[in-house]
Protein backbone atom coordinates (compact mmCIF):
# COMPACT_ATOMS: atom_id res chain seq x y z
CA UNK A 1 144.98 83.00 104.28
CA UNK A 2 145.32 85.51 101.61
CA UNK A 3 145.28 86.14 97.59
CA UNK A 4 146.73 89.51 97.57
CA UNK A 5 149.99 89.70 96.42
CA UNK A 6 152.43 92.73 95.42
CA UNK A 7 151.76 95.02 92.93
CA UNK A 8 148.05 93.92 93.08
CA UNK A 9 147.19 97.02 95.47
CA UNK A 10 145.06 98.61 92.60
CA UNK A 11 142.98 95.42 91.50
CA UNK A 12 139.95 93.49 93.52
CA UNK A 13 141.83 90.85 95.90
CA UNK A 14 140.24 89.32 99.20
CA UNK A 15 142.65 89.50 102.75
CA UNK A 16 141.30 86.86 105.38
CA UNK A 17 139.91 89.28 108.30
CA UNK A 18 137.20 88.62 110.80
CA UNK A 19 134.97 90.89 113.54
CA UNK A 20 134.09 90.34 116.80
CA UNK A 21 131.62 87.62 117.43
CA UNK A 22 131.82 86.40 113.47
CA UNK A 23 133.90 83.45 111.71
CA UNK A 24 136.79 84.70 109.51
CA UNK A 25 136.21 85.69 105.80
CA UNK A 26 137.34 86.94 102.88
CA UNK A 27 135.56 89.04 99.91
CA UNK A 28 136.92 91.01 96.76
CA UNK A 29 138.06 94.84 98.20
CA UNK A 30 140.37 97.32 96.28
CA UNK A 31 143.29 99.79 98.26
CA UNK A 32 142.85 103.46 97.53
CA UNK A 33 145.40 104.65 94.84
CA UNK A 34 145.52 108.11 95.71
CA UNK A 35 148.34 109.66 97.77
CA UNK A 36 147.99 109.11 101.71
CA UNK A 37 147.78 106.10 104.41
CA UNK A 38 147.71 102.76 102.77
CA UNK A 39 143.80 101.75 103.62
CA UNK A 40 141.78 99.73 101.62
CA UNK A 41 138.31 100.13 101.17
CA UNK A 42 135.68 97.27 101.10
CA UNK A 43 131.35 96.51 101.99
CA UNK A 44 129.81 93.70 104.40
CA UNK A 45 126.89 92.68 103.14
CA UNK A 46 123.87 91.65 105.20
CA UNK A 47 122.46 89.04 102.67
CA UNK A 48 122.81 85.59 102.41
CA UNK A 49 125.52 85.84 99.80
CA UNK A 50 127.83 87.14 102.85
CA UNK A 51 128.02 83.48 103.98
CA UNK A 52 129.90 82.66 100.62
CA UNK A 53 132.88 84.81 102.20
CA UNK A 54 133.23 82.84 105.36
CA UNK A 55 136.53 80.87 105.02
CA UNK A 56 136.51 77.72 105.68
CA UNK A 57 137.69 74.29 104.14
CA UNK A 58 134.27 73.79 102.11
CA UNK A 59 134.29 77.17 100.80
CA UNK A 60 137.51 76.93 99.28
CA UNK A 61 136.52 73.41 97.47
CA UNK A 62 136.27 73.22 94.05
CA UNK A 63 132.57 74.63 92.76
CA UNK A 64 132.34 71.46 90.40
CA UNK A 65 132.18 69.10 92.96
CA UNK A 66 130.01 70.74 94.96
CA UNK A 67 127.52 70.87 92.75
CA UNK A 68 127.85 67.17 91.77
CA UNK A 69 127.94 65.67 94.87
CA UNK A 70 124.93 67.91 95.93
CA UNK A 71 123.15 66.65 93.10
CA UNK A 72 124.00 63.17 93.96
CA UNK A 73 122.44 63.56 97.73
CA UNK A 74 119.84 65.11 96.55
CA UNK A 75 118.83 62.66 93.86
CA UNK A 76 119.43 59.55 95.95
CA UNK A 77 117.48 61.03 99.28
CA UNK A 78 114.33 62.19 96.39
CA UNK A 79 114.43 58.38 94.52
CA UNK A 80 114.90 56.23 98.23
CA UNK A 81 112.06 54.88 99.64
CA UNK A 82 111.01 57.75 103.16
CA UNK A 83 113.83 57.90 105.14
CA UNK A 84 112.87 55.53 108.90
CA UNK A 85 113.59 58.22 111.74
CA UNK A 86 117.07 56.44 112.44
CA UNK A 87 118.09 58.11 108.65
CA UNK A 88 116.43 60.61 108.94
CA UNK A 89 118.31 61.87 112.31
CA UNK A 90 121.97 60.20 110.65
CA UNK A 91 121.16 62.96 107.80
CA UNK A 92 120.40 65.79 110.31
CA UNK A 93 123.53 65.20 111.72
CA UNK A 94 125.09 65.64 108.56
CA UNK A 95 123.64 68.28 107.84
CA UNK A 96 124.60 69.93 111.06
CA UNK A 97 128.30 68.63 110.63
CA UNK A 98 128.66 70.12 107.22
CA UNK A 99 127.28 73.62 108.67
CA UNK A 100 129.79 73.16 111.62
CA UNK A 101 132.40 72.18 109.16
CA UNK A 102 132.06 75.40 107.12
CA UNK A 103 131.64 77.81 109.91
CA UNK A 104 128.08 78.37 108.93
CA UNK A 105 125.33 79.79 111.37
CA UNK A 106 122.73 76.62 111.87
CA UNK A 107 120.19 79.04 113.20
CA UNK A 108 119.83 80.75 109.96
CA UNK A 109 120.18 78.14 107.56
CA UNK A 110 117.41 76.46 109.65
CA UNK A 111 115.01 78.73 109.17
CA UNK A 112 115.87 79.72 105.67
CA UNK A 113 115.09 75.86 104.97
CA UNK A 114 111.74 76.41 106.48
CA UNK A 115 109.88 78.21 103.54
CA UNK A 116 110.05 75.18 101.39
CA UNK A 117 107.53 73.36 104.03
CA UNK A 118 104.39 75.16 103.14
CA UNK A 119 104.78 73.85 99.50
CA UNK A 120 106.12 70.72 100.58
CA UNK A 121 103.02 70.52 103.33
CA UNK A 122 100.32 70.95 100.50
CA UNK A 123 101.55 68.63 98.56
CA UNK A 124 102.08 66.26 101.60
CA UNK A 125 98.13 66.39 102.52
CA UNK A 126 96.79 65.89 99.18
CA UNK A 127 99.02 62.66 97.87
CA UNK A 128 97.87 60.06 99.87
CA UNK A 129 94.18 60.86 98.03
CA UNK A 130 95.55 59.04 95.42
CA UNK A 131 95.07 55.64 97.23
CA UNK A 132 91.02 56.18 97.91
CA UNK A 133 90.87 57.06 93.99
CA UNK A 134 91.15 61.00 94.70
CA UNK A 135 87.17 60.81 96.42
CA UNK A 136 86.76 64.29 98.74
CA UNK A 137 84.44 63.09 100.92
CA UNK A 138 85.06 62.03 104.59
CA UNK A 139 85.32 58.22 103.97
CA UNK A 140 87.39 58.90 101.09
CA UNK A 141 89.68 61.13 103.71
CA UNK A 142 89.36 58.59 106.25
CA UNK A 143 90.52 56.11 104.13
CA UNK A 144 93.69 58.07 102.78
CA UNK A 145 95.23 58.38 105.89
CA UNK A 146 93.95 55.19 107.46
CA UNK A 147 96.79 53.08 105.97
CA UNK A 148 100.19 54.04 104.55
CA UNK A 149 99.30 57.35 104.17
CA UNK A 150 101.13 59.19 106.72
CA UNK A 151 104.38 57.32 105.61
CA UNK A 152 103.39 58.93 102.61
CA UNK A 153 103.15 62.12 103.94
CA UNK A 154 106.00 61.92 105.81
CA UNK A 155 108.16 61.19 102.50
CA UNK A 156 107.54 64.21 100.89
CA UNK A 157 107.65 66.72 103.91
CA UNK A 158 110.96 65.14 104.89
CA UNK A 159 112.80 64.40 101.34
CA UNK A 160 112.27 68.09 100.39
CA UNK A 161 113.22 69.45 103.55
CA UNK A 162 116.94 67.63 103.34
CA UNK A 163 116.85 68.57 99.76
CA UNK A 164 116.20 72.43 100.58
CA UNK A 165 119.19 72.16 103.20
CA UNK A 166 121.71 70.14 100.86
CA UNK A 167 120.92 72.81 98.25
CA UNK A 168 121.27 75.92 101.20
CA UNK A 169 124.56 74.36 102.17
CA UNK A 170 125.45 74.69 98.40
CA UNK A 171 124.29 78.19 97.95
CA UNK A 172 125.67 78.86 101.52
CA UNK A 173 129.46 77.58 100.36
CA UNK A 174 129.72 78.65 96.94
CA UNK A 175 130.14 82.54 94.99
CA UNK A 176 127.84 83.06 92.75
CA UNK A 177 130.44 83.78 90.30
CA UNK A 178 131.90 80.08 91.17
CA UNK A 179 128.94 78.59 91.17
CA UNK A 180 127.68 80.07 87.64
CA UNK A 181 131.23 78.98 86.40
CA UNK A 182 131.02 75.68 87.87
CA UNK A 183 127.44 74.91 86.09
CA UNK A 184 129.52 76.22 82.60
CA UNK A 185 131.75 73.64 83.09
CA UNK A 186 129.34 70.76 83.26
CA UNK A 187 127.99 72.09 80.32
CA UNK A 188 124.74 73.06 82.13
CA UNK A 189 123.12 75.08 78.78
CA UNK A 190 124.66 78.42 78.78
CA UNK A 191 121.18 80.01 78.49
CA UNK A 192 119.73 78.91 81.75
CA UNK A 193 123.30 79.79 83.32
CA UNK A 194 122.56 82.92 81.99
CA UNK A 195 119.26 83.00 83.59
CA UNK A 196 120.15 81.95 87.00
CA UNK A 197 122.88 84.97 86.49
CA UNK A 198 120.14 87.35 86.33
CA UNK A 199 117.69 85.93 89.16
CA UNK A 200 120.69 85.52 91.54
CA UNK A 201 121.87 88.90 90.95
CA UNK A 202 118.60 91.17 90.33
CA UNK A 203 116.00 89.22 92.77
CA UNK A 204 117.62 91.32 95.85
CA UNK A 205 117.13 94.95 93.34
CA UNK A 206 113.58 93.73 92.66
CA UNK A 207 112.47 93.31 96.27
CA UNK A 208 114.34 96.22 96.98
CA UNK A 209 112.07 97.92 94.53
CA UNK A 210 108.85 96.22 95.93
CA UNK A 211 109.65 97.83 99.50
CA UNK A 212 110.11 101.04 97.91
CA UNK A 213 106.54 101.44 96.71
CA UNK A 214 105.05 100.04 99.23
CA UNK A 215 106.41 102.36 101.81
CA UNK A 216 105.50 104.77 99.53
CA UNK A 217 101.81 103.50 99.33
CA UNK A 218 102.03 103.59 103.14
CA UNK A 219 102.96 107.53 103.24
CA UNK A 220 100.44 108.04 101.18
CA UNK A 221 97.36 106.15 102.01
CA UNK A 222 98.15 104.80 105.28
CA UNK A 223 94.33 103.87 106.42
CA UNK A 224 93.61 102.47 102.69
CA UNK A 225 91.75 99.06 102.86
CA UNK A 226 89.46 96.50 101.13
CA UNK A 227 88.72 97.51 97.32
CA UNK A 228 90.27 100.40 97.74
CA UNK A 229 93.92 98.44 98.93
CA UNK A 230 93.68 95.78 96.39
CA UNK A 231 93.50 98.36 93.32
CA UNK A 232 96.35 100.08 94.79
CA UNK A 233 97.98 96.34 95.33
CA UNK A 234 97.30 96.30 91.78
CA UNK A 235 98.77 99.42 90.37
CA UNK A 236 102.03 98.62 92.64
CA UNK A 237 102.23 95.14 90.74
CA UNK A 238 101.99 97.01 87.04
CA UNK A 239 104.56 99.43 88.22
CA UNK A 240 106.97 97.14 89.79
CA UNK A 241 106.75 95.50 86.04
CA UNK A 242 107.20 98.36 84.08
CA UNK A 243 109.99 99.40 86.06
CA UNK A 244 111.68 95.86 86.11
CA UNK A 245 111.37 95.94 82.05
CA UNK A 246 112.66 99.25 82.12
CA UNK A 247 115.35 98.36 84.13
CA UNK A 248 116.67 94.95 82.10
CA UNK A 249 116.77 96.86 79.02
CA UNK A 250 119.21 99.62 80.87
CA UNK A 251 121.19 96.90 82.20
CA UNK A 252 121.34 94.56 79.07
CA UNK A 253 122.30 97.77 77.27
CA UNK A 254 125.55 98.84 80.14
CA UNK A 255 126.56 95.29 79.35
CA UNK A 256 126.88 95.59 75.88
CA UNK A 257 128.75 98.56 75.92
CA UNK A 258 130.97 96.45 78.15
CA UNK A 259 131.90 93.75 76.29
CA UNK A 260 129.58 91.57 77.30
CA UNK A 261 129.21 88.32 75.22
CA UNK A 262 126.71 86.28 76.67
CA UNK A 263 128.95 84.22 78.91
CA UNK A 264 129.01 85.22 82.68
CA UNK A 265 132.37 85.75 83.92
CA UNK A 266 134.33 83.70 86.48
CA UNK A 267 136.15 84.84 89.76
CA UNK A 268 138.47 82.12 90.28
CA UNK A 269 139.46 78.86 89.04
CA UNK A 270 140.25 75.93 91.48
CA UNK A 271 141.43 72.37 89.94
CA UNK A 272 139.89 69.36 91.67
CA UNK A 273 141.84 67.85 93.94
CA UNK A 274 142.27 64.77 96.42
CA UNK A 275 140.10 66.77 98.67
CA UNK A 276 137.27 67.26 96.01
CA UNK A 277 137.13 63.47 94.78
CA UNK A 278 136.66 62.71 98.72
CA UNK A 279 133.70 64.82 98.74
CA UNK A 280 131.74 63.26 95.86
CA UNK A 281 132.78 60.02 96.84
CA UNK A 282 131.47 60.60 100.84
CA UNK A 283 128.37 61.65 98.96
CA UNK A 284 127.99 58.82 97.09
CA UNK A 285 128.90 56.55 100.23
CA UNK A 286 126.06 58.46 101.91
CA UNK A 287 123.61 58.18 99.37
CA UNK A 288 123.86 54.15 99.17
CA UNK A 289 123.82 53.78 102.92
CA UNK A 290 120.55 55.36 102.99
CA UNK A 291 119.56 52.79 99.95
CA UNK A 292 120.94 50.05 101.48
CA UNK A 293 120.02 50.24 104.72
């Protein structure tokens, strides 16, 4: 599988190529024009946006329906009553059939999913208060999780897990280029596609930034503690800012000069298919399963 065609050795194209121990992939690379062997020149990245390369038959879907029949999971496992442990294992295996299906490593998307429990886990442990009128003593406890409130509990921790993966799978499948272009084209608001632009491309610089002054609080004052650490904590959190406003302006400015117009450009376009109707409607199939069973 490969886009490049002739005469397109001086442009960004993607050639399907794989390493040792790694599913095939594809990302945008350019050839060198000047005189000499014909190489061509191209990064890996480490983040999670290197899973969006993999090539596979979810990756090369449509991003339209994707997103729609992500949303539809996700809506109908958040709005059905908490899944019995039956559903709850049918939607594991899924899960774990979609992530086989696009030649995505489980192990990582696993633990990615993870950081949405502490959230999820707070939110768990205080909602069944609501059934002993919100009272913070030990009856009142006693009383909240005497009845249906671990089913309670259970609901929450569980629907926002699945929802975390069904969204990871989505991130995990999709460019971010496709993706933003996608949400364009179901005339998401441009200005929060605009948004999500930015966070998706500039969280990675700021925690980039973040580790940069705190190794350099480490060199400096590696014994610091107490008062002492949290005023420096402090300063660090006033400089990232500065720096991060600093930076926007330089970058907002670089993409004027550009051309840019306030609409996010788009890699490819793919028109739905046969293949892309079968998704949404498995995912609507799925969804009323789980409400009908």
């Amino acid at each position: 599988m490969s886009d490049h065609a002739p005469g397109n050795d001086r442009g960004f194209h993607g050639h399907a190529h794989e390493h040792a121990g790694a599913p095939a992939h594809v990302h945008p690379h350019h050839h060198r024009t000047e005189p000499g062997p014909a190489i061509h020149q191209h990064a890996h990245t480490t983040s999670f946006e290197a899973l969006t390369y993999i090539v596979s038959p979810l990756h090369s879907l449509d991003a339209r329906a994707k997103i729609i029949a992500t949303l539809v999971v996700v809506i109908g496992v958040a709005s059905t009553p908490p899944l019995m442990l039956a559903e709850f294992a049918l939607t594991c295996a899924l899960l774990a059939a979609i992530g086989v299906l696009g030649h995505l490593p489980l192990t990582r998307l696993l633990a990615r999913s993870l950081v949405v429990l502490p959230a999820a886990a707070t939110i768990a442990l205080l909602a069944p208060m609501q059934q002993s009128g919100g009272s913070w003593n030990a009856a009142g406890l006693a009383a909240a999780w005497s009845g249906d409130g671990w089913m309670i509990a259970w609901g929450i921790l569980s629907k926002a897990w699945l929802s975390a993966c069904f969204m990871l799978l989505l991130s995990a499948t999709t460019r971010t280029a496709d993706l933003l272009g996608g949400l364009r084209s179901l005339h998401v608001p441009a200005v929060f596609v605009m948004l999500l632009a930015f966070i998706a491309r500039y969280v990675s610089v700021l925690g980039d930034q973040l580790h940069s002054l705190r190794m350099a609080l480490a060199s400096r004052a590696p014994r610091v503690s107490g008062r002492m650490l949290l005023r420096a904590l402090g300063s660090i959190t006033g400089n990232l800012f500065v720096r991060s406003y600093e930076r926007g302006e330089r970058v907002y400015a670089a993409m004027l000069s550009r051309g840019y117009t306030g609409v996010p450009p788009v890699a490819t376009a793919v028109r739905p298919g046969i293949a892309e109707f079968v998704l949404v409607a498995m995912a609507a199939l799925s969804v009323a399963a789980l409400a009908l069973y």
